[in-house]
C-alpha atoms as a PDB file:
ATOM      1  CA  UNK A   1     133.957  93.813  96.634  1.00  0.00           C
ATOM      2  CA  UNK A   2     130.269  94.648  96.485  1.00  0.00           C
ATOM      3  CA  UNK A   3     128.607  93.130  93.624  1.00  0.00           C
ATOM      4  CA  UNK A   4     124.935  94.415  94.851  1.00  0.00           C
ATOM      5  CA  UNK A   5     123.939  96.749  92.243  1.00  0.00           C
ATOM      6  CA  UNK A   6     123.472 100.325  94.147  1.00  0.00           C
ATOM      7  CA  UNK A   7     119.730 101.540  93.600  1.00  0.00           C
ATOM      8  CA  UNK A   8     118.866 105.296  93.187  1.00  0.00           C
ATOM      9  CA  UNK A   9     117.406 107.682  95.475  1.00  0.00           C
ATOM     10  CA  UNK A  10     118.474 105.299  98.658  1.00  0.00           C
ATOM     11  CA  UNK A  11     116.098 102.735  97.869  1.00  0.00           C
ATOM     12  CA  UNK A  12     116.855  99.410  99.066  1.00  0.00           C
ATOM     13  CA  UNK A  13     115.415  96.071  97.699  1.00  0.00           C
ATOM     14  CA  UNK A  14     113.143  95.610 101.571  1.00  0.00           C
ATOM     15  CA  UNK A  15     111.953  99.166 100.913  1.00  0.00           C
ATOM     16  CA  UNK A  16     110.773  98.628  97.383  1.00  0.00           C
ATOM     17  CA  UNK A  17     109.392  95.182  98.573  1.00  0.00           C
ATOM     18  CA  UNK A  18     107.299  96.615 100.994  1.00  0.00           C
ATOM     19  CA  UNK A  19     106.338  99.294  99.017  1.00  0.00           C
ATOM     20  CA  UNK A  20     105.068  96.572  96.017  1.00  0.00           C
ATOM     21  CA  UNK A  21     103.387  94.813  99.530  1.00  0.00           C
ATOM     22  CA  UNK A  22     101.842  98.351  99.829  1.00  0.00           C
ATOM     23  CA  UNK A  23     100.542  98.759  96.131  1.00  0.00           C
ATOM     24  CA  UNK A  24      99.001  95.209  96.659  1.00  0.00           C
ATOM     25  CA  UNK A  25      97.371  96.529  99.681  1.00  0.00           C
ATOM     26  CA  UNK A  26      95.974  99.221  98.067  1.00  0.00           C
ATOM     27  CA  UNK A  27      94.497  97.316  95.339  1.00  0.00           C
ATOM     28  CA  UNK A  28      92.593  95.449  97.897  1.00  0.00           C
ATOM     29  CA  UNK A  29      91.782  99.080  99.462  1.00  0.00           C
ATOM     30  CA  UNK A  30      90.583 100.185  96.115  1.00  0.00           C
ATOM     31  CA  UNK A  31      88.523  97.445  95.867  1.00  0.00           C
ATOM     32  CA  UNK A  32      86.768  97.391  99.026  1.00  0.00           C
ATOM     33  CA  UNK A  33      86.467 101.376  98.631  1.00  0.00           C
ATOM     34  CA  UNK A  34      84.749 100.949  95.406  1.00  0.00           C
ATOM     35  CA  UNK A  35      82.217  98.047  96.727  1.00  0.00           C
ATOM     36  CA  UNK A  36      81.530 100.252  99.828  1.00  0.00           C
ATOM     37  CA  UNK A  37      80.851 103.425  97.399  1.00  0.00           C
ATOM     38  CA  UNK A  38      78.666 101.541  94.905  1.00  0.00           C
ATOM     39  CA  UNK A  39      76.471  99.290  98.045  1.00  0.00           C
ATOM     40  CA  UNK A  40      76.083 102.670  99.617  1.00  0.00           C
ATOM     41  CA  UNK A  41      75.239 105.057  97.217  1.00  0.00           C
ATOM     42  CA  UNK A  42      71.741 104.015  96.921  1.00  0.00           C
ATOM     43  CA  UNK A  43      71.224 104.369 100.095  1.00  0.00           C
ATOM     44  CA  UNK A  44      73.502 107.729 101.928  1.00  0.00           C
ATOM     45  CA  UNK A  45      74.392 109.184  98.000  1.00  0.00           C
ATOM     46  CA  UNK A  46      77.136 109.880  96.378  1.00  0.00           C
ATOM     47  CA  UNK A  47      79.296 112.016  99.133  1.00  0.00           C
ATOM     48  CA  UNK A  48      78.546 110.359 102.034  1.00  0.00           C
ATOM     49  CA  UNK A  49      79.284 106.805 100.383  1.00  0.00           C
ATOM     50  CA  UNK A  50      82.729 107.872  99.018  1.00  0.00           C
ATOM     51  CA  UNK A  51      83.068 109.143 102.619  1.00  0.00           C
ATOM     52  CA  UNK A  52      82.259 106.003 104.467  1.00  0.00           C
ATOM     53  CA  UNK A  53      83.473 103.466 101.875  1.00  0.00           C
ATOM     54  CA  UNK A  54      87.404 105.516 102.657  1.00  0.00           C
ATOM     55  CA  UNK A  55      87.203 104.839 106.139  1.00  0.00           C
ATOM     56  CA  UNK A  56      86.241 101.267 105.844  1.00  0.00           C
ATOM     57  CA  UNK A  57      88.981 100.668 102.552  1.00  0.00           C
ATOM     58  CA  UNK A  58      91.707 102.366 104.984  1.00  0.00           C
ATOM     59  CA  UNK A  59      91.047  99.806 108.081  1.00  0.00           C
ATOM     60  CA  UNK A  60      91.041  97.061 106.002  1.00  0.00           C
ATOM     61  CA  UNK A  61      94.190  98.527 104.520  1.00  0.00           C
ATOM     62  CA  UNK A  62      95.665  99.046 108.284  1.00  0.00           C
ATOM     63  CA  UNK A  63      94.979  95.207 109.168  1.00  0.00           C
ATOM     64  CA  UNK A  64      96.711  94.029 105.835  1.00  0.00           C
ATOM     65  CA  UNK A  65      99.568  96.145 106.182  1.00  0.00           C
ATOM     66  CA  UNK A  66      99.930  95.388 109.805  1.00  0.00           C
ATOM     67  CA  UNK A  67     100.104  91.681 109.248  1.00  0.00           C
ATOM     68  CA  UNK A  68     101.903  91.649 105.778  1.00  0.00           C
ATOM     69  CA  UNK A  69     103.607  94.484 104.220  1.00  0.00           C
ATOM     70  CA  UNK A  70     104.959  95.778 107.723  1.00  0.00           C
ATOM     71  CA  UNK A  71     105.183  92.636 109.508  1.00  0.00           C
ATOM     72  CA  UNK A  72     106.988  92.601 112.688  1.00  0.00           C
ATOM     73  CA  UNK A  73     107.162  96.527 112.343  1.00  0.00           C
ATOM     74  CA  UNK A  74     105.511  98.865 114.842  1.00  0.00           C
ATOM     75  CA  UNK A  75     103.876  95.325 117.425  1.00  0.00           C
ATOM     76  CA  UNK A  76     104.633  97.382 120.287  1.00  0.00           C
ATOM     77  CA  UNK A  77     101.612  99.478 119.809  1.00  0.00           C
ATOM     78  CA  UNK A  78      98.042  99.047 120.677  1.00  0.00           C
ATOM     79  CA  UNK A  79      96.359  97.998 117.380  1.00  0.00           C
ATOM     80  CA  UNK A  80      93.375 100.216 118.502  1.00  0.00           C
ATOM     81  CA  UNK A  81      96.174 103.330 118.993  1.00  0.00           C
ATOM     82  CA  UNK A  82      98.382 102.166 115.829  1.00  0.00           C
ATOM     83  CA  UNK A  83      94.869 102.566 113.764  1.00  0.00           C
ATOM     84  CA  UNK A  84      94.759 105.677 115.374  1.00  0.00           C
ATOM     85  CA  UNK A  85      97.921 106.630 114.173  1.00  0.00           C
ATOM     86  CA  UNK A  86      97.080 105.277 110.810  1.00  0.00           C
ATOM     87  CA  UNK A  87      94.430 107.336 110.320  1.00  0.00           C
ATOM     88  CA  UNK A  88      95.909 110.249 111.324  1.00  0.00           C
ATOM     89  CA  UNK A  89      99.318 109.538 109.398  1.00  0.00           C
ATOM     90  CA  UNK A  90      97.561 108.742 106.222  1.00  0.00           C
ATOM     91  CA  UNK A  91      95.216 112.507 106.553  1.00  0.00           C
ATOM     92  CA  UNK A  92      97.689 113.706 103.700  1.00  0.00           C
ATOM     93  CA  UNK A  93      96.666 110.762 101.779  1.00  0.00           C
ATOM     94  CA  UNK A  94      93.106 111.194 102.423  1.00  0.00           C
ATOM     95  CA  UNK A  95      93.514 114.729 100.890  1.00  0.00           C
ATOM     96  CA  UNK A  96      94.806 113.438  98.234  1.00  0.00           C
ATOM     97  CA  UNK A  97      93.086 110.721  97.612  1.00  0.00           C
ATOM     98  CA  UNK A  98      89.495 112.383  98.151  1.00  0.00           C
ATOM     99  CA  UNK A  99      90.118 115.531  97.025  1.00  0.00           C
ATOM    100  CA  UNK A 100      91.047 113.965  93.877  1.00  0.00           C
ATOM    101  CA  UNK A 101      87.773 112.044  93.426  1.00  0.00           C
ATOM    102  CA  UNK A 102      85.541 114.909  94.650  1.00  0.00           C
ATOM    103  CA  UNK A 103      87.111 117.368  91.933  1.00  0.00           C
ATOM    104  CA  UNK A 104      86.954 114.745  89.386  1.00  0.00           C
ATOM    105  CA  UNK A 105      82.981 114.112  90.898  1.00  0.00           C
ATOM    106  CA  UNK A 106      82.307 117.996  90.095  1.00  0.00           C
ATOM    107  CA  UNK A 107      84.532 118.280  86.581  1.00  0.00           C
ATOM    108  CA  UNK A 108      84.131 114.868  84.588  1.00  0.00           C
ATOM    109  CA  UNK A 109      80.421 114.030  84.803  1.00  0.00           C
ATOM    110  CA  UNK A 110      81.534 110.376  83.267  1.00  0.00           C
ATOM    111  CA  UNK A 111      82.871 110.384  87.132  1.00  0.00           C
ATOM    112  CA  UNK A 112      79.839 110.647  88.588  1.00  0.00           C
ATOM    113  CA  UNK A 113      77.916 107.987  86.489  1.00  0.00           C
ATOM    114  CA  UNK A 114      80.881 105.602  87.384  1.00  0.00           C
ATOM    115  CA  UNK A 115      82.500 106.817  90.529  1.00  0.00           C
ATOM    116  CA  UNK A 116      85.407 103.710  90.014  1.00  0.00           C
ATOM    117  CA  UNK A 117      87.387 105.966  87.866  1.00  0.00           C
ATOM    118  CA  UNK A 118      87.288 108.435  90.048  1.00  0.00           C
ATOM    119  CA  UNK A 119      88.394 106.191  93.211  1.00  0.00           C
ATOM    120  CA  UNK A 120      91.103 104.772  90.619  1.00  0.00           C
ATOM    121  CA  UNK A 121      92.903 108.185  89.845  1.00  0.00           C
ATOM    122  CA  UNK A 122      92.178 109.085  93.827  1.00  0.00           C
ATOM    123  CA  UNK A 123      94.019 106.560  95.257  1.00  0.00           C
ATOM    124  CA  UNK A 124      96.948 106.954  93.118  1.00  0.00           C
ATOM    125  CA  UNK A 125      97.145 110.409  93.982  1.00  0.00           C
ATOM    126  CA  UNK A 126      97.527 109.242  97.415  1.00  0.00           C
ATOM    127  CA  UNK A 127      99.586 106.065  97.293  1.00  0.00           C
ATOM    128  CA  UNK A 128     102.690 107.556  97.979  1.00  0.00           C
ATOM    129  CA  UNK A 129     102.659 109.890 100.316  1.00  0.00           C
ATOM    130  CA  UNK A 130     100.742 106.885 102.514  1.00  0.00           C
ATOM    131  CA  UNK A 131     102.985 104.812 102.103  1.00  0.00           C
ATOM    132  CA  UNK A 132     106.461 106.926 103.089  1.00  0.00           C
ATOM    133  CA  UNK A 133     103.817 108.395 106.073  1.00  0.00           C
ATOM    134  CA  UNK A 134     102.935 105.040 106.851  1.00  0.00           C
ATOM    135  CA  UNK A 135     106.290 103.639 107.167  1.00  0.00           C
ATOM    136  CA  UNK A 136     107.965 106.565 109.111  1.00  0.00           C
ATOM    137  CA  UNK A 137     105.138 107.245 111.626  1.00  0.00           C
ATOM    138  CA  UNK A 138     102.849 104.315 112.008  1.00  0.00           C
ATOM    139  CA  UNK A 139     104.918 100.938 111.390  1.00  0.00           C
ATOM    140  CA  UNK A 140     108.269 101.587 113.540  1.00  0.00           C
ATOM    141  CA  UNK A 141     110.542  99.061 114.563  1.00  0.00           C
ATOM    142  CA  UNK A 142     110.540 101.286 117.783  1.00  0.00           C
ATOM    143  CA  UNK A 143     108.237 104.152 118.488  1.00  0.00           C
ATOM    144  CA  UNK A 144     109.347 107.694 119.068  1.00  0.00           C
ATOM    145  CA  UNK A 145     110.256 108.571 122.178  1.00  0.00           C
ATOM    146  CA  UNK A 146     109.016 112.557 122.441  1.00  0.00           C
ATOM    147  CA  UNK A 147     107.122 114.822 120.595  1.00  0.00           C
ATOM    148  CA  UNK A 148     109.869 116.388 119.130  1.00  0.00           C
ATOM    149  CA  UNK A 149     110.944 112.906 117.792  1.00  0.00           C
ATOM    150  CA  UNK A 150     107.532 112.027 116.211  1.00  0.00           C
ATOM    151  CA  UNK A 151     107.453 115.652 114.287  1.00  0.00           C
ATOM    152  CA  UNK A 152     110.899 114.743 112.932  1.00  0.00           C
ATOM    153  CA  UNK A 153     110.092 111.506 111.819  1.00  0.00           C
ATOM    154  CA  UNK A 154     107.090 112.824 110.078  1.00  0.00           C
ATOM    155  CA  UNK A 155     108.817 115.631 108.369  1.00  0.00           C
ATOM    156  CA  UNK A 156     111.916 113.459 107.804  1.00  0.00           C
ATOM    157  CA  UNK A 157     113.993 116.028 109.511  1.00  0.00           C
ATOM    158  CA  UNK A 158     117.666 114.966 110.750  1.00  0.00           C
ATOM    159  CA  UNK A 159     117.619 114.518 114.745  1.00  0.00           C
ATOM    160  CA  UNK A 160     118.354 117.565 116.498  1.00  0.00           C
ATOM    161  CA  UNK A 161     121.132 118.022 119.224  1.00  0.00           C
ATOM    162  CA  UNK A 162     118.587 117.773 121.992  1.00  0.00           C
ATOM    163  CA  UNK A 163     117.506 114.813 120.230  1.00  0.00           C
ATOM    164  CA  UNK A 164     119.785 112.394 119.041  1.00  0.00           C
ATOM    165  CA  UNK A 165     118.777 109.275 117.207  1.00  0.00           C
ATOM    166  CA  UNK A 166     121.357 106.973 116.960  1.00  0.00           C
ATOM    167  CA  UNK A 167     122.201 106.179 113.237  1.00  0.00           C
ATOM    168  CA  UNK A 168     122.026 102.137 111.745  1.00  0.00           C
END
């Protein structure tokens, strides 16, 4: 008999692990976005700064979760082309994320004179859809092998009969 409590929504303990790994991550990310935005500002202003200071916060964020949150996971890549992939995966994030802080920079002046709360509520908006993105396309035990494979993964759609993925 199973005595392992059965978790809701088909969350297992690893996936909830990793995804606590993941909200570590990005409150490393959140920090280094913040310290980019601020040491930039005075320099590139305000929009350019929150620009630059994502792109440095999400390849920190890619080396971190690449050596800790998805160990092991996805090592068959290229780290240049698994960045890539990172990037591009995590664009739906980015949305998110940025769109977020640039509505809050041009509705909540309090945003503007400190830009952290701002970043704060932006990178919770995009949290989650980087992480499931992140661990479906970017961190694979095995990589796709077609096109058609990759779009399925992203959009979590079940294998087609062209297709087949064998099932764990």
């Amino acid at each position: 008999m199973n005595t392992t409590p059965s978790l809701p929504f088909g969350l297992t303990h690893a996936k909830i692990l990793r995804l606590l790994k993941f909200g570590v991550v990005g409150g490393l990310g959140f920090l280094w976005d913040s310290g980019t935005v601020y040491a930039m500002r005075p320099f590139i202003g305000l929009t350019a700064a929150t620009l630059v200071a994502y792109f440095v916060a999400a390849t920190l964020n890619w080396v971190l979760n690449r050596i800790w949150t998805f160990k092991g996971a996805g090592l068959h890549d290229h780290p240049f082309l698994q960045w890539l992939r990172f990037l591009t995966a995590n664009s739906l994030g980015f949305l998110l994320n940025r769109g977020t802080v640039y509505t809050l920079f041009y509705t909540v002046p309090l945003c503007v004179t400190y830009p952290v709360i701002a970043l704060a509520v932006g990178a919770l908006a995009g949290m989650f859809a980087n992480f499931n993105l992140s661990q479906k396309m970017v961190f694979k035990e095995k990589p796709p092998h077609s096109a058609l494979e990759l779009a399925e993964l992203s959009l979590d759609l079940p294998a087609s009969h062209k297709n087949p993925t064998p099932k764990p």
